[in-house]
N, C-alpha and C. Protein backbone atom coordinates (compact mmCIF):
# COMPACT_ATOMS: atom_id res chain seq x y z
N UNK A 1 -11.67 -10.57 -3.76
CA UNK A 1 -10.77 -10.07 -2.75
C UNK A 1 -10.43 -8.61 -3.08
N UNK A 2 -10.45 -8.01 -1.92
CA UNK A 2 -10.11 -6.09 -2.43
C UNK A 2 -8.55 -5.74 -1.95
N UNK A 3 -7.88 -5.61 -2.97
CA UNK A 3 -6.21 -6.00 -2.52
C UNK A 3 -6.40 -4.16 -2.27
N UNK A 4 -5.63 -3.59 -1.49
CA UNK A 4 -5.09 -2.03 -1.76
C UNK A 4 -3.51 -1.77 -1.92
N UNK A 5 -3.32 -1.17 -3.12
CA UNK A 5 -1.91 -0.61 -3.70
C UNK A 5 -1.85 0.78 -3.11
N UNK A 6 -1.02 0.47 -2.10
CA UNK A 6 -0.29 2.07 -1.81
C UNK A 6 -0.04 3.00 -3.21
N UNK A 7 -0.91 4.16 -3.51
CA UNK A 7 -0.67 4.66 -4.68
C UNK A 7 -0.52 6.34 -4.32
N UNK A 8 0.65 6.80 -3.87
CA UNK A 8 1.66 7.61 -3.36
C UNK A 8 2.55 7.98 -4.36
N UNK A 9 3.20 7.22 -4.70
CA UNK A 9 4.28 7.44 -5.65
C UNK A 9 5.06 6.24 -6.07
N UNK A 10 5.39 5.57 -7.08
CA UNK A 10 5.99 4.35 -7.39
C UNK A 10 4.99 3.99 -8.43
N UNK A 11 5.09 2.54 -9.02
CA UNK A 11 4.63 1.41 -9.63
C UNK A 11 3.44 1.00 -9.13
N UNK A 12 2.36 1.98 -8.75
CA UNK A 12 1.29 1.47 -8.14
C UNK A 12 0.08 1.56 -9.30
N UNK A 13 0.27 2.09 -10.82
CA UNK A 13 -0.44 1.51 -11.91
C UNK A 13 -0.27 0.21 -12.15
N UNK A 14 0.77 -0.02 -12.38
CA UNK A 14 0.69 -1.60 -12.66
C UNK A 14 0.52 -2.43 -11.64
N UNK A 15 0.96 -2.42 -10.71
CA UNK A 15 0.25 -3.53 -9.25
C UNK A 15 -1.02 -3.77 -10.04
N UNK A 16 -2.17 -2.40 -9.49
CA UNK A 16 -3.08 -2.29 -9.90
C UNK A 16 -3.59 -2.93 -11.15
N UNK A 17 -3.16 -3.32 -12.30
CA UNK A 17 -3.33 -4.23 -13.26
C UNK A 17 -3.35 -5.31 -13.24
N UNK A 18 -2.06 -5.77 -12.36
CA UNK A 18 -2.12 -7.12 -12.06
C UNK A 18 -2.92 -7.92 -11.11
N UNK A 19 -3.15 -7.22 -10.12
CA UNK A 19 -4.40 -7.32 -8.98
C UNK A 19 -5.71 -7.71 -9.93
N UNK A 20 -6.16 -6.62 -10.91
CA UNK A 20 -7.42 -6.92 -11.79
C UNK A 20 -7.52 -8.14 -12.55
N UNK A 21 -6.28 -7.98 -13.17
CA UNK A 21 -6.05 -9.46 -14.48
C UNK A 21 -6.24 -10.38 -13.55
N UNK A 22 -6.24 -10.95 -12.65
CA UNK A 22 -5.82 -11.66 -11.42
C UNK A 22 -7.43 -12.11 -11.02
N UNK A 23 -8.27 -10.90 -10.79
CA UNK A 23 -9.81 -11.38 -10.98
C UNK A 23 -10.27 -10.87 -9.38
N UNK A 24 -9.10 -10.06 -8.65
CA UNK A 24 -9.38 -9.32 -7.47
C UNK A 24 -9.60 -7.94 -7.92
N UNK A 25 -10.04 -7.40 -6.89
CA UNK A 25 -9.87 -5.49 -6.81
C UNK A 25 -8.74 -5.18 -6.26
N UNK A 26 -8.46 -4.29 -7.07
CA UNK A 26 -7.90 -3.06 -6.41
C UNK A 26 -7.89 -1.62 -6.27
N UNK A 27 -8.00 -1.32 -4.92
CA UNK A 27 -8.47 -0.22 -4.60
C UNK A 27 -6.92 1.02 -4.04
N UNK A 28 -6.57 1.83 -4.60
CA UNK A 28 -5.86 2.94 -4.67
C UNK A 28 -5.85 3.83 -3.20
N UNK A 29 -4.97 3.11 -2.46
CA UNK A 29 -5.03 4.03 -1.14
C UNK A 29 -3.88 5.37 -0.99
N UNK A 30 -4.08 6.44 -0.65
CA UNK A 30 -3.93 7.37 -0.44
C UNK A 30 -4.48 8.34 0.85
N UNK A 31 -5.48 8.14 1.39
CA UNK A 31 -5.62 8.97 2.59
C UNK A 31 -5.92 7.58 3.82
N UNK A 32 -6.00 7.84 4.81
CA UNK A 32 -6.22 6.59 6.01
C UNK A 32 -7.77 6.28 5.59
N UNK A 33 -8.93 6.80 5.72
CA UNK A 33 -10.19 6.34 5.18
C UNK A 33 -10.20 4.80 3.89
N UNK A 34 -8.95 5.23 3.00
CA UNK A 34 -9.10 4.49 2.06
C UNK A 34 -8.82 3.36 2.64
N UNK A 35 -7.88 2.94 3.65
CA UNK A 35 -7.89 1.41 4.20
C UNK A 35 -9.21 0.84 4.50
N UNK A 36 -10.36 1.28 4.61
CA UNK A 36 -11.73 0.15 5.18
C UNK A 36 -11.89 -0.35 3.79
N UNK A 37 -12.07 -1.75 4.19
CA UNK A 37 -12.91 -2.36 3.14
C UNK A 37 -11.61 -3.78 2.45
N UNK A 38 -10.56 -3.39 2.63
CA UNK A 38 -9.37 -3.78 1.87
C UNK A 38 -9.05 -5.10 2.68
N UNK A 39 -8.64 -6.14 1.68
CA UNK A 39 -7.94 -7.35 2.91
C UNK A 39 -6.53 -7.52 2.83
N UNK A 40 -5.70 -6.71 2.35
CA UNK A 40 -4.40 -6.84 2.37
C UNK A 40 -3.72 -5.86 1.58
N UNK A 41 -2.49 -5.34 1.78
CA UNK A 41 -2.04 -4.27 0.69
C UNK A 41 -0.77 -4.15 -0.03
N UNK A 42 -0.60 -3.86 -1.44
CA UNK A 42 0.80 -3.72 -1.73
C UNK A 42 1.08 -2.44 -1.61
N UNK A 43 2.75 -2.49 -0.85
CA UNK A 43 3.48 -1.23 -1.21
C UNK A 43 4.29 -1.19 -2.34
N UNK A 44 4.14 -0.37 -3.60
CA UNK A 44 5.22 -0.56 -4.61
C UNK A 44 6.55 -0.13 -4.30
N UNK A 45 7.20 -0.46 -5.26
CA UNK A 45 8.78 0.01 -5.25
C UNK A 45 8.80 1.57 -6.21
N UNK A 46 9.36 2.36 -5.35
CA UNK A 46 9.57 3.82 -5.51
C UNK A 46 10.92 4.44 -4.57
N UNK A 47 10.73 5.27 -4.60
CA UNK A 47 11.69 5.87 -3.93
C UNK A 47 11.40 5.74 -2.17
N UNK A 48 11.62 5.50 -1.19
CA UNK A 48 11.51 4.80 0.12
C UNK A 48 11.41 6.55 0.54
N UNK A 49 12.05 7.24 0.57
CA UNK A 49 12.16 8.08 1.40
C UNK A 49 10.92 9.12 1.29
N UNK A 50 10.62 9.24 -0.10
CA UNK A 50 9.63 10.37 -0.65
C UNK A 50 8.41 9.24 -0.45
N UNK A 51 7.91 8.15 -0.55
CA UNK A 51 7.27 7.11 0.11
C UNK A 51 6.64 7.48 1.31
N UNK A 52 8.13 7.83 2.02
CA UNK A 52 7.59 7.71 3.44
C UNK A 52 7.27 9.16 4.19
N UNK A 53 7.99 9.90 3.37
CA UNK A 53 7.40 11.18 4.10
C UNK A 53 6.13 11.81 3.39
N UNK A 54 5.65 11.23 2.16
CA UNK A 54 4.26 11.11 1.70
C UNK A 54 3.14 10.47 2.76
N UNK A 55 3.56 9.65 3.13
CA UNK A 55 3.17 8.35 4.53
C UNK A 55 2.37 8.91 5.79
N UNK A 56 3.49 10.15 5.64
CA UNK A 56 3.44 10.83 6.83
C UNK A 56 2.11 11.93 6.93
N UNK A 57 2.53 12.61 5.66
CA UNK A 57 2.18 14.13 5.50
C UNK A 57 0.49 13.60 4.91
N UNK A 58 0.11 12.73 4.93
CA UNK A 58 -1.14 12.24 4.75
C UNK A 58 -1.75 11.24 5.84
N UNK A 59 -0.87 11.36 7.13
CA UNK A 59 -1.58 10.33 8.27
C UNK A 59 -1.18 9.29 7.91
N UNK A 60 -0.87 8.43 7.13
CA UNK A 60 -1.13 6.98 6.63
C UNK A 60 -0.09 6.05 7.37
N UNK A 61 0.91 6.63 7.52
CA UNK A 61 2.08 5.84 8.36
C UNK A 61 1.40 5.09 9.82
N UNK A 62 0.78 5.79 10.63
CA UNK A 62 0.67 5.04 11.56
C UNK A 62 -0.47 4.34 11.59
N UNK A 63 -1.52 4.53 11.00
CA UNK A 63 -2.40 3.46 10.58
C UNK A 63 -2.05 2.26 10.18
N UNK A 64 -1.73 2.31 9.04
CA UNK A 64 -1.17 1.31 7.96
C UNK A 64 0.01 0.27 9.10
N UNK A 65 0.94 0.84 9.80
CA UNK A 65 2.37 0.48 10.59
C UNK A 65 0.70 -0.39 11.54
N UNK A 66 0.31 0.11 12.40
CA UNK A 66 -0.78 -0.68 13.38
C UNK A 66 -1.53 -1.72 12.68
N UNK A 67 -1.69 -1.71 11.59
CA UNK A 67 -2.54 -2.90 11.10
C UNK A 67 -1.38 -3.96 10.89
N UNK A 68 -0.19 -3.21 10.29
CA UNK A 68 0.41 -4.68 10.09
C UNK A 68 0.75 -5.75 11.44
N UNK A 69 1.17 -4.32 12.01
CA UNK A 69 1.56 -5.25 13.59
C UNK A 69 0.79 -6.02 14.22
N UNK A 70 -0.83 -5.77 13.52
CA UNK A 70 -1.75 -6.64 13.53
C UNK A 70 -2.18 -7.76 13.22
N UNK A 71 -0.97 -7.92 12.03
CA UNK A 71 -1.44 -9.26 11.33
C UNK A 71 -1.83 -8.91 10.01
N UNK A 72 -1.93 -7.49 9.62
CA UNK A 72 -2.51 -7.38 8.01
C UNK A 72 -1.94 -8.14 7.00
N UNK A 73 -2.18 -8.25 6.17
CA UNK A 73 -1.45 -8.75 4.79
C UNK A 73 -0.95 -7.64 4.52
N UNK A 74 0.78 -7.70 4.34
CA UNK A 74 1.11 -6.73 3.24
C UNK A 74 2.26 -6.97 2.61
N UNK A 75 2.36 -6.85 1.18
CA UNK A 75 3.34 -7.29 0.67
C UNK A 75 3.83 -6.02 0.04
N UNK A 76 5.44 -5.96 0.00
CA UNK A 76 6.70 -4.49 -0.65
C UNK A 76 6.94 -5.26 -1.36
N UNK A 77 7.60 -4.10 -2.65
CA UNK A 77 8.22 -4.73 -3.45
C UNK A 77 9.03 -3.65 -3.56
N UNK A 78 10.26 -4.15 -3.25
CA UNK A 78 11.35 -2.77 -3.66
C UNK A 78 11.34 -1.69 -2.57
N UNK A 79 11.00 -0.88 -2.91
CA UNK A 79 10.63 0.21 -1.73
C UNK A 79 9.99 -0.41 -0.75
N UNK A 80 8.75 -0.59 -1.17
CA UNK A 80 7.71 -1.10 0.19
C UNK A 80 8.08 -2.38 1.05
N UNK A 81 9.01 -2.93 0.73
CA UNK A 81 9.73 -3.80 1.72
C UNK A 81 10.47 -3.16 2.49
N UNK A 82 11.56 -2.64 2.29
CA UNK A 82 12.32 -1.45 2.93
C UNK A 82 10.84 -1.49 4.12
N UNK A 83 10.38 -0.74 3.35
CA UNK A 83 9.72 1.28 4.34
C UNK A 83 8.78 -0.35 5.72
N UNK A 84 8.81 -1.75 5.59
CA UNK A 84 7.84 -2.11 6.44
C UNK A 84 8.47 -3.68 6.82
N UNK A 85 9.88 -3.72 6.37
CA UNK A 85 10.56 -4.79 6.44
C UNK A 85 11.13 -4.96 7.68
């Protein structure tokens, strides 16, 4: 399974660890391109606001916002619940 960790700013090294130990991928999203391929994504817990205007200033907000409304998998933790809760 190819999990993707919002990796912006926050706790998105360790997601990323645990995703592996776990015996899935994880793949490090940062620009909208990086969503193909992925079946679900964590947002870490960070700061929500610098999160989200990172979100922005890289396209990713409204991509990411359309898939969920889609049905994506995505799980927050901390921040990333907030920014999609």
């Amino acid at each position: 399974m190819n999990i993707g960790i919002l990796a912006l700013q926050g706790a998105f090294i360790e997601h990323s660890r645990v995703i592996e130990n776990l015996g899935s991928k994880a793949k490090e999203i940062r620009l909208p391109e990086d969503l193909k391929g992925i079946e679900g994504i964590i947002i870490p817990g960070g700061e929500s606001t610098t999160i989200l205007k990172l979100m922005h200033g890289y396209e990713l907000f409204q991509p990411l916002k359309e898939m969920v409304q889609n049905g994506f998998p995505v799980w927050g933790t901390c921040a990333g619940m907030i920014l999609f809760g």
